[in-house]
Protein backbone atom coordinates (compact mmCIF):
# COMPACT_ATOMS: atom_id res chain seq x y z
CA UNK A 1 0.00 0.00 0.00
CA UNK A 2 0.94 3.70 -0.88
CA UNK A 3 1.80 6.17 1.96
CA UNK A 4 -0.68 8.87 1.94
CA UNK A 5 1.62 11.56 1.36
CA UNK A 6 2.84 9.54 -1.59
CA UNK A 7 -0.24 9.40 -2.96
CA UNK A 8 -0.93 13.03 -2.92
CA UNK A 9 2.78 13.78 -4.74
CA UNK A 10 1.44 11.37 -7.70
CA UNK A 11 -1.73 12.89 -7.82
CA UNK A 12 -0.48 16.58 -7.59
CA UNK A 13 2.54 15.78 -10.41
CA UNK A 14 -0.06 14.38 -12.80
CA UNK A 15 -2.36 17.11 -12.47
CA UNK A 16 0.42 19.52 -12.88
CA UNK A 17 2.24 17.83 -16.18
CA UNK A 18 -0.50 16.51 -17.43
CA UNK A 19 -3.12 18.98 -17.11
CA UNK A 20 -5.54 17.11 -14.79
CA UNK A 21 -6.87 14.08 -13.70
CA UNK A 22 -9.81 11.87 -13.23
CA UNK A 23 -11.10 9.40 -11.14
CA UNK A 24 -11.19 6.56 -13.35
CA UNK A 25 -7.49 7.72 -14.21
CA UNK A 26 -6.06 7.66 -10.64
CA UNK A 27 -8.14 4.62 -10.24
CA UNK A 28 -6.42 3.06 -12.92
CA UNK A 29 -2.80 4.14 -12.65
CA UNK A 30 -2.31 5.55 -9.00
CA UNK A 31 -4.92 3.04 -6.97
CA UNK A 32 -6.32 5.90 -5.36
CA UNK A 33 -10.09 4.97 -5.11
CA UNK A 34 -11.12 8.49 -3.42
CA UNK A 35 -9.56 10.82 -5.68
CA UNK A 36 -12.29 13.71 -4.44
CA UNK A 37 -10.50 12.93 -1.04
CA UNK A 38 -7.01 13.00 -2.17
CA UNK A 39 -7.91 16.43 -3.92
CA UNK A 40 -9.15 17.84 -0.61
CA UNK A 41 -6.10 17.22 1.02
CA UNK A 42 -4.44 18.74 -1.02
CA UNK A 43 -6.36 22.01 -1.26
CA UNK A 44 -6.35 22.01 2.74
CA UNK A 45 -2.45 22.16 1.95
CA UNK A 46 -3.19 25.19 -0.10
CA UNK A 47 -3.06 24.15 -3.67
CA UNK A 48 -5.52 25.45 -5.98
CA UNK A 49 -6.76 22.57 -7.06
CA UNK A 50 -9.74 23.65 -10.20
CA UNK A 51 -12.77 21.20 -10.60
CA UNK A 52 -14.97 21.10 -13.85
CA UNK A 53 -17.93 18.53 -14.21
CA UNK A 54 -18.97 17.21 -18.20
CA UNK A 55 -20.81 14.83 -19.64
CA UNK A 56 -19.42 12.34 -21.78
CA UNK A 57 -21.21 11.04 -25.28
CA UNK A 58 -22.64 7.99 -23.44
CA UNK A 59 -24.25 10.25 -20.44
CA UNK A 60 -21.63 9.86 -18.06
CA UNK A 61 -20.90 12.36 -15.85
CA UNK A 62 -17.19 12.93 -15.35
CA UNK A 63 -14.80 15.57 -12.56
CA UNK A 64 -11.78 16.70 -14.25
CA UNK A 65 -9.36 18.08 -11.28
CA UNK A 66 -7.17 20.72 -12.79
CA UNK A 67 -4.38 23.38 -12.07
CA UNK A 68 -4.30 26.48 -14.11
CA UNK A 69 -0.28 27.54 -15.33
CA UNK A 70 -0.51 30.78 -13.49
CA UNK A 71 -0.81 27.98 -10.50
CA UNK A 72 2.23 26.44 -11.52
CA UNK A 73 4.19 29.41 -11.58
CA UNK A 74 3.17 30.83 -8.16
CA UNK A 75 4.02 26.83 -6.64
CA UNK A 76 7.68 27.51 -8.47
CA UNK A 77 8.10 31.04 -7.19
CA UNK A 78 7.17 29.82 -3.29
CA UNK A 79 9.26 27.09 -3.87
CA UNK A 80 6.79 24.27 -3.83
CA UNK A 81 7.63 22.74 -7.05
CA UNK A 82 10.99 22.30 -9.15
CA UNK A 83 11.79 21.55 -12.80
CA UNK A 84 13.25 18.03 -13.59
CA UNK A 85 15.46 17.79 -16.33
CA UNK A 86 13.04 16.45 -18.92
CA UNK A 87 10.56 19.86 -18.76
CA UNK A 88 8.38 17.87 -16.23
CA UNK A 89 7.73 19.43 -12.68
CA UNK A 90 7.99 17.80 -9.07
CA UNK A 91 6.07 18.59 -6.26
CA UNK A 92 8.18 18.96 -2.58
CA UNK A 93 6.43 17.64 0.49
CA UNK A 94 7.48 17.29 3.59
């Protein structure tokens, strides 16, 4: 099993280099079965964590969790993220 605080790292460096996340998503590659949860935490920890709801073609209703670039930047100028050396970013959590 995945420490928490682990978890949240994965979640938050998706969101952040991939441009967001679902639940099926962290599901699928992160085993995180309460992503809404996971998201929470991480808000509490003051990210700004965006939500938007759609629909899919087939009716289903799907969250997208989101960060916006201007988000990014702020977490790199406090210091709360750092550039790897293949473009990606990395989240720091103690």
């Amino acid at each position: 099993m995945v420490p928490r605080h682990a978890r949240r790292k994965q979640v938050l460096e998706h969101i952040i280099n991939h441009g967001g996340i679902t639940r099926a998503y962290a599901l699928a590659v992160f085993h995180v079965q309460n992503l809404a949860h996971v998201v929470m935490e991480l808000r509490r920890m003051g990210w700004r964590i965006r939500t938007t709801v759609f629909k899919r073609e087939d009716g289903v209703r799907v969250v997208l969790y989101y960060i916006t670039d201007i988000d990014v930047h702020f977490g790199l100028f406090l210091g709360r993220l750092y550039t790897n050396e293949d473009g990606t970013y990395g989240a720091y959590f103690s």
